[in-house]
C-alpha atoms as a PDB file:
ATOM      1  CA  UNK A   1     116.233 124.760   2.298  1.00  0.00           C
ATOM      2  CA  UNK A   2     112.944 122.770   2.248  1.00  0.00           C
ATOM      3  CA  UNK A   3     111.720 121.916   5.940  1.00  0.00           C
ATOM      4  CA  UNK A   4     113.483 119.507   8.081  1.00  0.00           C
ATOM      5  CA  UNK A   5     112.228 120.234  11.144  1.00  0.00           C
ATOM      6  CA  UNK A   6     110.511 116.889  12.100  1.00  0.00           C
ATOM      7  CA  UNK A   7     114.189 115.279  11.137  1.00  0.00           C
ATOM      8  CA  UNK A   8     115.943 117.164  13.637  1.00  0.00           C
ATOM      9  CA  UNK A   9     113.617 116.463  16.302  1.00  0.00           C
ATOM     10  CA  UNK A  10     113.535 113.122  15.799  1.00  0.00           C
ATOM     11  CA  UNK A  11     117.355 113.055  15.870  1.00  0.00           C
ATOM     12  CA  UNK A  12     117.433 115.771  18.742  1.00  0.00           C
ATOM     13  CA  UNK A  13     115.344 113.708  21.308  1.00  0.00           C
ATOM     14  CA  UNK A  14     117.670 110.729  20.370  1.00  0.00           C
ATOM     15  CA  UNK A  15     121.018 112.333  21.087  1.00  0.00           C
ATOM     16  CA  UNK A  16     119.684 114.223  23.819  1.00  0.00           C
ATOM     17  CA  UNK A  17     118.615 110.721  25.226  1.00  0.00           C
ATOM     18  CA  UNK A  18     121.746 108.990  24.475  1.00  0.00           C
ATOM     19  CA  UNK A  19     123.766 112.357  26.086  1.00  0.00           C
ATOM     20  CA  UNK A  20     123.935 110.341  29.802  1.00  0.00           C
ATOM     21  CA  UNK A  21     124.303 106.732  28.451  1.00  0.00           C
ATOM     22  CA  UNK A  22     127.455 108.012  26.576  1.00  0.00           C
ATOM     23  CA  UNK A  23     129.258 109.993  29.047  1.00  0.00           C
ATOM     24  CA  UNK A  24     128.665 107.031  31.350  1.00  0.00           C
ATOM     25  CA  UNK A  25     129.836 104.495  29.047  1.00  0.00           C
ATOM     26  CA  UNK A  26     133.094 102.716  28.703  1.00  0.00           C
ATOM     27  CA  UNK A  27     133.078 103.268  24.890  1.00  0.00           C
ATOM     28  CA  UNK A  28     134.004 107.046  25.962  1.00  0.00           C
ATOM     29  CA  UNK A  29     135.752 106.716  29.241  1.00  0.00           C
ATOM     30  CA  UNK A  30     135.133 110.165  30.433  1.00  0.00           C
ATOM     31  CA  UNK A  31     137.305 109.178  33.816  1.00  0.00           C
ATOM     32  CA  UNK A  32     140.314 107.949  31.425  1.00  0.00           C
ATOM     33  CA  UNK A  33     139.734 111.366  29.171  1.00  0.00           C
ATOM     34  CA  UNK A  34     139.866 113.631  32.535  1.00  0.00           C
ATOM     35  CA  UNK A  35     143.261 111.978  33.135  1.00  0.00           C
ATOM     36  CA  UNK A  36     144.326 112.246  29.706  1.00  0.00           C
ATOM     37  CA  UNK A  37     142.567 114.518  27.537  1.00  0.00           C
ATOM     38  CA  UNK A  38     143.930 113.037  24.240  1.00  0.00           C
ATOM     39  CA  UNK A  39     141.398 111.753  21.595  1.00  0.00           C
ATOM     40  CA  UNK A  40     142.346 112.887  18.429  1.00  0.00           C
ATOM     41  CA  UNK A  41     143.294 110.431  15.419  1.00  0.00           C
ATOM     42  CA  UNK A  42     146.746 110.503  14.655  1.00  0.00           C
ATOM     43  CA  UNK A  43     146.095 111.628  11.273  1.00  0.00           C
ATOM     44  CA  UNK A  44     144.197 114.666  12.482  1.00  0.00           C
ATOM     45  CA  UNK A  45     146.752 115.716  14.319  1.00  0.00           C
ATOM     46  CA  UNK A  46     149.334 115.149  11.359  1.00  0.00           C
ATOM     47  CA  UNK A  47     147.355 116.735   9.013  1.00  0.00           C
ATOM     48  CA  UNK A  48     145.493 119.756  10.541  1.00  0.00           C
ATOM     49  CA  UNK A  49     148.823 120.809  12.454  1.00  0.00           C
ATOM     50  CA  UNK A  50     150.010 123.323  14.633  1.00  0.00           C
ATOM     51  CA  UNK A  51     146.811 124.812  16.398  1.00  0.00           C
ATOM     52  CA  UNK A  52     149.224 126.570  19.501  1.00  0.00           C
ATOM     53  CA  UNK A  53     146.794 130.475  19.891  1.00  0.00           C
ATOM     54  CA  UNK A  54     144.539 129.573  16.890  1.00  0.00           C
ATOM     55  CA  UNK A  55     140.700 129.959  17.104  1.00  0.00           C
ATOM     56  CA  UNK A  56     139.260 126.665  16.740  1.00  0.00           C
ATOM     57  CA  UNK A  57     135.011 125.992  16.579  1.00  0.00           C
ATOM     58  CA  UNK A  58     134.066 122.373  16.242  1.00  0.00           C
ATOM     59  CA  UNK A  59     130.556 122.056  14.553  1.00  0.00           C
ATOM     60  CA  UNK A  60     129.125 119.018  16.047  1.00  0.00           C
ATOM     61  CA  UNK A  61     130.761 118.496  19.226  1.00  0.00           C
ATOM     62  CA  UNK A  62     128.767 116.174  21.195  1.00  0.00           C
ATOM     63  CA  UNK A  63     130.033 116.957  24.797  1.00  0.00           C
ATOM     64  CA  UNK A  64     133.355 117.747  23.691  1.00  0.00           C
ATOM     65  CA  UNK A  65     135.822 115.368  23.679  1.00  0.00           C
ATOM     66  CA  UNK A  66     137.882 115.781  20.256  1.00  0.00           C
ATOM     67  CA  UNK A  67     136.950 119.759  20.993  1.00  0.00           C
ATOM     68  CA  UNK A  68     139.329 119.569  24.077  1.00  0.00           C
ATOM     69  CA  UNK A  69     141.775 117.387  22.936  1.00  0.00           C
ATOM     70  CA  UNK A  70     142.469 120.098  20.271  1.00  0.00           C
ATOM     71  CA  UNK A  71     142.934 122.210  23.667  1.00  0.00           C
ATOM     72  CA  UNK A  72     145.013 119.938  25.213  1.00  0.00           C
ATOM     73  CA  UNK A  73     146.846 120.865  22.027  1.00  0.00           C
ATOM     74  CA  UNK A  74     146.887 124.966  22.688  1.00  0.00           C
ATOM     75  CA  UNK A  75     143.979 125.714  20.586  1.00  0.00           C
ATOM     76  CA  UNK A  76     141.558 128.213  21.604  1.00  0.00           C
ATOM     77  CA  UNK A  77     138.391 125.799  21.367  1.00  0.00           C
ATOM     78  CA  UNK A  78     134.622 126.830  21.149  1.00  0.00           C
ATOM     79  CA  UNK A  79     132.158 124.131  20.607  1.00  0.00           C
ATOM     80  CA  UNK A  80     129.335 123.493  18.956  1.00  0.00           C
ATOM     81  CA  UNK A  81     126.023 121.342  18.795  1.00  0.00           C
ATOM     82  CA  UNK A  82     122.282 120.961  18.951  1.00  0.00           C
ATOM     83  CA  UNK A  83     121.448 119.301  21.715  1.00  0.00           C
ATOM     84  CA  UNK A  84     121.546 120.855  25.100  1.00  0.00           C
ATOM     85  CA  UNK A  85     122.496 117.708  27.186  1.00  0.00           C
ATOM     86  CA  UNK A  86     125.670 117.181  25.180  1.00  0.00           C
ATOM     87  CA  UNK A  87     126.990 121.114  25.743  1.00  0.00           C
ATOM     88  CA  UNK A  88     125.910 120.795  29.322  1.00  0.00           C
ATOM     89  CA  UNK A  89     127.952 117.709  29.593  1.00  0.00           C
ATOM     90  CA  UNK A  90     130.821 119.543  27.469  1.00  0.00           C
ATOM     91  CA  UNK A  91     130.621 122.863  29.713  1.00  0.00           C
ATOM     92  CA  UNK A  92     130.994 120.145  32.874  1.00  0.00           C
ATOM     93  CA  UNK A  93     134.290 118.306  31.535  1.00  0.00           C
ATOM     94  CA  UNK A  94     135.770 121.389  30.484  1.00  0.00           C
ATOM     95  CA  UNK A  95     135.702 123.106  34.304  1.00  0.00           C
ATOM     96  CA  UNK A  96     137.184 119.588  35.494  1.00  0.00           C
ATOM     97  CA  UNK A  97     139.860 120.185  33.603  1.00  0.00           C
ATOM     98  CA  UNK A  98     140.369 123.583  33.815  1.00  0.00           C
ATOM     99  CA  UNK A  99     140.278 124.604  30.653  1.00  0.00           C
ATOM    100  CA  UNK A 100     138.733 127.469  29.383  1.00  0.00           C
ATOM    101  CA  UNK A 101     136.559 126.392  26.469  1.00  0.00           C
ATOM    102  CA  UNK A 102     133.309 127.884  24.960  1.00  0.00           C
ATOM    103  CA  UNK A 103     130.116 125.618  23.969  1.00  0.00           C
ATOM    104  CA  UNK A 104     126.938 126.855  22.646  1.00  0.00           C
ATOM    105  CA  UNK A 105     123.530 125.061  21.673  1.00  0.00           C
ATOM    106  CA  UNK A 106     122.723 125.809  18.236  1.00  0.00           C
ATOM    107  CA  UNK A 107     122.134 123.876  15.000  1.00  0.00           C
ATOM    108  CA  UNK A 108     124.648 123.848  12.788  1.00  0.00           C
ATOM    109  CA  UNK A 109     122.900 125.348  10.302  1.00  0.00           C
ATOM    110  CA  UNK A 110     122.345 128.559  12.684  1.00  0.00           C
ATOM    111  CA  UNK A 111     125.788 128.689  13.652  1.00  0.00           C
ATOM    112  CA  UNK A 112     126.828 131.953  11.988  1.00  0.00           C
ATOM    113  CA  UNK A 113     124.539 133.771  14.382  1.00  0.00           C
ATOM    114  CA  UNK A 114     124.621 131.434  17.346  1.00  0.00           C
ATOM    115  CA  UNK A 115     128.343 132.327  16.915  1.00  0.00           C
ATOM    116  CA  UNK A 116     127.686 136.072  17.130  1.00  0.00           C
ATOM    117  CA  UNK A 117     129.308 136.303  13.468  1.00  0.00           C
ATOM    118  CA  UNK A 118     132.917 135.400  14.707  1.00  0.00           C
ATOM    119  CA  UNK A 119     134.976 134.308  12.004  1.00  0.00           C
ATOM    120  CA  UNK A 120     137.681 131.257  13.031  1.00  0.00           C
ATOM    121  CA  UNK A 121     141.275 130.053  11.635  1.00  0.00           C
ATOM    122  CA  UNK A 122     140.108 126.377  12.055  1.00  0.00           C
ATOM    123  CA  UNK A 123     136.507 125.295  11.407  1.00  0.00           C
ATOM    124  CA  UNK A 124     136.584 121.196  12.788  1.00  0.00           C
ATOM    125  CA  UNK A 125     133.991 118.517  11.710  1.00  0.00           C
ATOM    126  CA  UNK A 126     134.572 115.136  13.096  1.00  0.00           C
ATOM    127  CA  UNK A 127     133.561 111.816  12.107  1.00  0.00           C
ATOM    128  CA  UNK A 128     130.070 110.472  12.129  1.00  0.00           C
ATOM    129  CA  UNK A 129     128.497 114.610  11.474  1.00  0.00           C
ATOM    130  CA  UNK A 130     127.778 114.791   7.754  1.00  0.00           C
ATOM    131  CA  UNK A 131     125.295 112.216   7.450  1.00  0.00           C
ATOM    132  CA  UNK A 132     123.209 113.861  10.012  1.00  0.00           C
ATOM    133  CA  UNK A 133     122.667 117.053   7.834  1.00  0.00           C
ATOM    134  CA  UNK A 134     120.151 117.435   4.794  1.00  0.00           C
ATOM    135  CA  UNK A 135     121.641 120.182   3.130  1.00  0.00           C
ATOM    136  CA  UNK A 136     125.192 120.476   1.984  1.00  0.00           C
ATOM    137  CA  UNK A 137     124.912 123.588   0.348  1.00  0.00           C
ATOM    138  CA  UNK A 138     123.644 125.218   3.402  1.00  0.00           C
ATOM    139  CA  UNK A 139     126.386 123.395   5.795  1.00  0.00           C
ATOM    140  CA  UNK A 140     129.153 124.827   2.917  1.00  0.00           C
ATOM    141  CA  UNK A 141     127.615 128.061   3.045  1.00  0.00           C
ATOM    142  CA  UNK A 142     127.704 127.863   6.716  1.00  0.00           C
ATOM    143  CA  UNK A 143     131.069 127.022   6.457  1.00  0.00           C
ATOM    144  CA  UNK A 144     132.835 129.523   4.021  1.00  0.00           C
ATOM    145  CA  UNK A 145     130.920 132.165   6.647  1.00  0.00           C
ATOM    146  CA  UNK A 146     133.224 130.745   9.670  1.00  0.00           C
ATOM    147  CA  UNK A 147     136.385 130.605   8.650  1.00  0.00           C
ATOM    148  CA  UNK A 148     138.610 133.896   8.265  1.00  0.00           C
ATOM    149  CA  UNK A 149     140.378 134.455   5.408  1.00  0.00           C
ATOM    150  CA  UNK A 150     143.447 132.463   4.978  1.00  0.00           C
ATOM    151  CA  UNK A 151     141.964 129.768   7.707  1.00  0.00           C
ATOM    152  CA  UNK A 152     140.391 126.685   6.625  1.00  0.00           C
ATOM    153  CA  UNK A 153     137.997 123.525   7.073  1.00  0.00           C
ATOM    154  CA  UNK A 154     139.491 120.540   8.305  1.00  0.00           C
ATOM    155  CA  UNK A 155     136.549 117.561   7.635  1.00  0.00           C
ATOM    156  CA  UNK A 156     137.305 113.657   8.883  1.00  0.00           C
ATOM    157  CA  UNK A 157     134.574 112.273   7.994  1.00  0.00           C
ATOM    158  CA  UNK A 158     132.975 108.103   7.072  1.00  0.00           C
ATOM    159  CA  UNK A 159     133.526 107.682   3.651  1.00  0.00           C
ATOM    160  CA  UNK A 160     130.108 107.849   2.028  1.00  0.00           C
ATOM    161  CA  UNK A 161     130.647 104.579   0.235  1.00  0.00           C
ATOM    162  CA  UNK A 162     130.977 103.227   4.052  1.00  0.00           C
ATOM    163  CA  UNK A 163     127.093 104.278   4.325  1.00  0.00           C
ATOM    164  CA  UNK A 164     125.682 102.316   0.916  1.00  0.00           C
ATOM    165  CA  UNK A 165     127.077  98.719   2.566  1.00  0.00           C
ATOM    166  CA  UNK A 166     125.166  96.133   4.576  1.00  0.00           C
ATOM    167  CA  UNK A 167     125.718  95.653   7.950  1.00  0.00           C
ATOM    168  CA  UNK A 168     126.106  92.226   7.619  1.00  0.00           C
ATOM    169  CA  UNK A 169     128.443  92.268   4.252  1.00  0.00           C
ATOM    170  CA  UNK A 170     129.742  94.332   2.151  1.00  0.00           C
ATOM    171  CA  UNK A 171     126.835  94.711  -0.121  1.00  0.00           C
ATOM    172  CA  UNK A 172     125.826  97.657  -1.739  1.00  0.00           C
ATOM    173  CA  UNK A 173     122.385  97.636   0.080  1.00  0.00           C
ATOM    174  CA  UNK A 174     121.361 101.456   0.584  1.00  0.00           C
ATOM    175  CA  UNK A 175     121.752 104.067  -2.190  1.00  0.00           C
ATOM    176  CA  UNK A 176     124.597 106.746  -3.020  1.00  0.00           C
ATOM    177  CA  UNK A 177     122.753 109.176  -4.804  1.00  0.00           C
ATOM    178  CA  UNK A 178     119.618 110.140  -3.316  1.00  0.00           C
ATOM    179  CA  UNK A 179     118.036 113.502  -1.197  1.00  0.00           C
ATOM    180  CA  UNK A 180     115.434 112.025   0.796  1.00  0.00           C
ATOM    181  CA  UNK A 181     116.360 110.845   4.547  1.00  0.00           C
ATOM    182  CA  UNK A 182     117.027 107.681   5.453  1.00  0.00           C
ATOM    183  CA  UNK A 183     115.020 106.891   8.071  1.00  0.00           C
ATOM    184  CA  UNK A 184     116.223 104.189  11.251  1.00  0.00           C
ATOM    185  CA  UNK A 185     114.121 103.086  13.992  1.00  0.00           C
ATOM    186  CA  UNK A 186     117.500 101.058  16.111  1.00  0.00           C
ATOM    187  CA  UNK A 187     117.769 101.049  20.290  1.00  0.00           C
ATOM    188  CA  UNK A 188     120.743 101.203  21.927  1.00  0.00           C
ATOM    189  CA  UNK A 189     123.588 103.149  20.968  1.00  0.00           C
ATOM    190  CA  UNK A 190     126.903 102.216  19.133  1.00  0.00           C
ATOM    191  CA  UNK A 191     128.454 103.525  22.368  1.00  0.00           C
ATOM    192  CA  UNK A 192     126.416 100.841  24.509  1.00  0.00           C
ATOM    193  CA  UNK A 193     124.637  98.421  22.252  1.00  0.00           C
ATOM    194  CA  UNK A 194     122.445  97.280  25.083  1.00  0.00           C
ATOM    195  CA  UNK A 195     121.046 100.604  26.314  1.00  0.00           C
ATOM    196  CA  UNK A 196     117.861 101.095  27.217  1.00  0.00           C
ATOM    197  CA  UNK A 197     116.276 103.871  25.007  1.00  0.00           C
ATOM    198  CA  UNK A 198     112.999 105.576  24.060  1.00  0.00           C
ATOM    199  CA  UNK A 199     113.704 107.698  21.752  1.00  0.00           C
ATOM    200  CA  UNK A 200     115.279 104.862  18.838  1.00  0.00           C
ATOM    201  CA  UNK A 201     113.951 106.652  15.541  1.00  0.00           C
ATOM    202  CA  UNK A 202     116.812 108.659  13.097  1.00  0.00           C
ATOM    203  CA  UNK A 203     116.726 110.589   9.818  1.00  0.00           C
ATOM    204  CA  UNK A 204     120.199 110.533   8.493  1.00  0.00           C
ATOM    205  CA  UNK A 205     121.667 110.885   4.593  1.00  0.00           C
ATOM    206  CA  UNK A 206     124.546 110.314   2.802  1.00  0.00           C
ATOM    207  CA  UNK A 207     126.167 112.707   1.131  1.00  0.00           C
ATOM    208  CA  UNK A 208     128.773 112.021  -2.002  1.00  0.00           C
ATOM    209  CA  UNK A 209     132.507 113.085  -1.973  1.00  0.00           C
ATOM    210  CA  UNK A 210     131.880 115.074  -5.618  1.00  0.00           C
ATOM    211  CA  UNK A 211     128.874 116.666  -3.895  1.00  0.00           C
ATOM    212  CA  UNK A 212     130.719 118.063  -0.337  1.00  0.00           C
ATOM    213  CA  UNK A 213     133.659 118.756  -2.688  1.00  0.00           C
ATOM    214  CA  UNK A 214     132.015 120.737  -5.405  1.00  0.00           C
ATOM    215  CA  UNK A 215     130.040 122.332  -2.694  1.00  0.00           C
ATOM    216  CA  UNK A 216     132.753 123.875  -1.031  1.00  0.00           C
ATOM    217  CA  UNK A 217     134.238 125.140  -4.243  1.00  0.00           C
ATOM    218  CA  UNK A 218     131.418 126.710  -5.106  1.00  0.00           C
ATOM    219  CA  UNK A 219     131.550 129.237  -1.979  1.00  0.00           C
ATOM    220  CA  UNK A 220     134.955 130.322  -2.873  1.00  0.00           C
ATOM    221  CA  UNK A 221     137.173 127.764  -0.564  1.00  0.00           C
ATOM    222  CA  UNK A 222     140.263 126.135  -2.708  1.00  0.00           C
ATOM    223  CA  UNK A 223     140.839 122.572  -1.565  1.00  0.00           C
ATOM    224  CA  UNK A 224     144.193 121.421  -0.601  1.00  0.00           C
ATOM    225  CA  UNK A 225     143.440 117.538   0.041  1.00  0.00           C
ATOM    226  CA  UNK A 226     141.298 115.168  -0.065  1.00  0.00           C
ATOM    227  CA  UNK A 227     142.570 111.932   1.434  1.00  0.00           C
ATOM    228  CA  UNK A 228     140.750 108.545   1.242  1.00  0.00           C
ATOM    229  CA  UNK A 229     142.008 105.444   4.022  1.00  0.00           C
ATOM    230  CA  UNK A 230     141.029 102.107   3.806  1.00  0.00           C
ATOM    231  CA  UNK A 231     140.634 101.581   7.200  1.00  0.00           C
ATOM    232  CA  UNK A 232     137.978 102.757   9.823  1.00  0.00           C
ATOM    233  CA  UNK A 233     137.562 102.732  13.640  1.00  0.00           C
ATOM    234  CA  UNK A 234     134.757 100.928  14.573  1.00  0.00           C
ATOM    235  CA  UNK A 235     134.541  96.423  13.900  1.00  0.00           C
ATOM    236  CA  UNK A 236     131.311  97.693  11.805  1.00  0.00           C
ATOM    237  CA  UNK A 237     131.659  94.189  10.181  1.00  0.00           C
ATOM    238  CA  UNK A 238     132.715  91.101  11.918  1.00  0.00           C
ATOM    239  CA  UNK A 239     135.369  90.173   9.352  1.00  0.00           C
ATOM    240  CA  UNK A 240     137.428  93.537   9.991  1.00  0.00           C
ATOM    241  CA  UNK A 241     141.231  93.223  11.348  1.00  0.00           C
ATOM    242  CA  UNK A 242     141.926  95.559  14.085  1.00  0.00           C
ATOM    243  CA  UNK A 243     145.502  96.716  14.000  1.00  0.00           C
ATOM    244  CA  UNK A 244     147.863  97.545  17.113  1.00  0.00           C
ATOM    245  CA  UNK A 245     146.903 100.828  16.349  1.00  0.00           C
ATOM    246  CA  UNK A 246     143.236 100.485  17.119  1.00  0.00           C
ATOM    247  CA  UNK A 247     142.414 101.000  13.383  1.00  0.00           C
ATOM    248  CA  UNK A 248     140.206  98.175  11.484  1.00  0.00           C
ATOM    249  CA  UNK A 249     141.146  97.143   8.100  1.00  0.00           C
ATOM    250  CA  UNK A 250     139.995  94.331   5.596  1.00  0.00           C
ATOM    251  CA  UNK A 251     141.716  90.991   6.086  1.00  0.00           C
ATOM    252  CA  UNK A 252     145.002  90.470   4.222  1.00  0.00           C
ATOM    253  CA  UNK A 253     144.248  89.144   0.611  1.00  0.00           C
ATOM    254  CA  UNK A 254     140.713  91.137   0.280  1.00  0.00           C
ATOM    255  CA  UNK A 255     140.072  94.260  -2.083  1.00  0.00           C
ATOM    256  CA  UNK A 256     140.384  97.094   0.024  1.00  0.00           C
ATOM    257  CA  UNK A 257     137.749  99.552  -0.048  1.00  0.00           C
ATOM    258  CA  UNK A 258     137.475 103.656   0.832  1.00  0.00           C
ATOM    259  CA  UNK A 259     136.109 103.425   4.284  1.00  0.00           C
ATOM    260  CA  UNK A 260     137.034 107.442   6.094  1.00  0.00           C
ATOM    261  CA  UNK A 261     138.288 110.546   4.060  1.00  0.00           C
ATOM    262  CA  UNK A 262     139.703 113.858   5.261  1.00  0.00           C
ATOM    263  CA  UNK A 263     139.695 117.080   3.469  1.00  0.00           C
ATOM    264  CA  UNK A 264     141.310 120.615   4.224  1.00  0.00           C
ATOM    265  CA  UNK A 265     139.891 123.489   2.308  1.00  0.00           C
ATOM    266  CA  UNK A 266     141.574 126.815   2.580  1.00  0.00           C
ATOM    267  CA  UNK A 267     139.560 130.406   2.413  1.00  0.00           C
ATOM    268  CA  UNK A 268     142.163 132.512   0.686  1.00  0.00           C
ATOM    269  CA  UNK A 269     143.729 135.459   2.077  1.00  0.00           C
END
């Protein structure tokens, strides 16, 4: 993998920063989660099923929240992400709660090891990770390492078509295809628009369903599903209906577009 070292620092010292801002915030309601530890989509739930006793490792945890709601749900949870803040945070919820519940500091791409080489019947990714990674072979690779034989992946994920738009319509403004970063310099956070913040710079990509798919064929993992909705859960653009449900769609009458996928990929037995 070529060197992407000054990316992750850059996006490191931005989601250390953001850490405190987001735990505060109301976007994330850590007093409402302590009372009700419930944060997964509904479709999550649906789809990745039963987790009662299973070994569950979420790559990309933040400080925790869909990693405990899966929990809440009888997993047995270990999380995991790069920035020391956000497992501090995670380590801190999880003793409010009384749950027992493993997080570790690593990049994902160091995982295996960070992980001491356990193997896990779920391997989680949540939305809003991929795009933050350079290297899908790697991630795949890291992947197909984690999960025992006869687990699987389950990815939710932004639809990468949701990453090519404008913010301001939906023009096709930023490119599919393409392998270099691109690069943000944006305050604030999604979580508190306002926030005051130093440390505003980003290096994300965006990486094609055929390219995640194919990549996870390629290290032996047999796909199951791949489901595309046409709704997301953040008013990204101000024309977006929000359900009852909390879900935003396009208004009644518009083409619809791809806007989240999920996938489940299976390690055979």
């Amino acid at each position: 993998m070529p060197d992407h070292s000054e990316s992750f620092a850059f996006n490191k010292a931005q989601w250390d920063e953001r850490v405190p801002i987001h735990t505060a915030s109301e976007f994330y309601d850590v007093a409402g989660f302590l009372k009700s530890p419930h944060r997964l989509r509904p479709f999550e739930v649906e789809e990745v099923g039963d987790v009662h006793s299973k070994a569950l490792v979420h790559l990309q945890c933040h400080f925790g929240q869909d990693t405990l709601s899966w929990a809440t749900r009888g997993a047995k949870v270990t999380g995991l992400d790069f920035s020391e803040p956000a497992v501090e945070a995670a380590r801190e919820i999880a003793t409010r709660l009384g749950y027992k519940a493993e997080f570790v500091a690593s990049n994902v791409y160091d995982a295996v090891e960070a992980l001491g080489n356990r193997t896990f019947d779920i391997v989680y990714t949540g939305l809003g990770a991929l795009n933050w990674l350079p290297d899908i072979e790697g991630w795949a690779k890291v992947i197909a390492a984690l999960v025992k034989p006869g687990g699987f992946l389950y990815l939710s994920e932004f639809h990468p078509m949701h990453q090519t738009l404008s913010d301001d319509d939906l023009a096709v403004t930023y490119d599919y295809f393409h392998s270099e970063p691109m690069v943000w310099d944006e305050p604030g956070t999604y979580a508190e628009l306002g926030a005051a913040t130093t440390h505003n710079v980003s290096h994300e990509w965006t990486h094609g369903l055929g390219v995640v798919v194919s990549n996870l064929i390629a290290q032996g993992l047999r796909i199951e599903f791949l489901h595309e909705f046409d709704y997301t859960l953040y008013p990204r653009w101000p024309f977006l209906e929000k359900t009852p449900e909390g879900t935003y769609h396009m208004p009644a009458g518009k083409p619809r577009i791809p806007l989240m996928y999920s996938l489940k990929a299976t390690k055979p037995a």
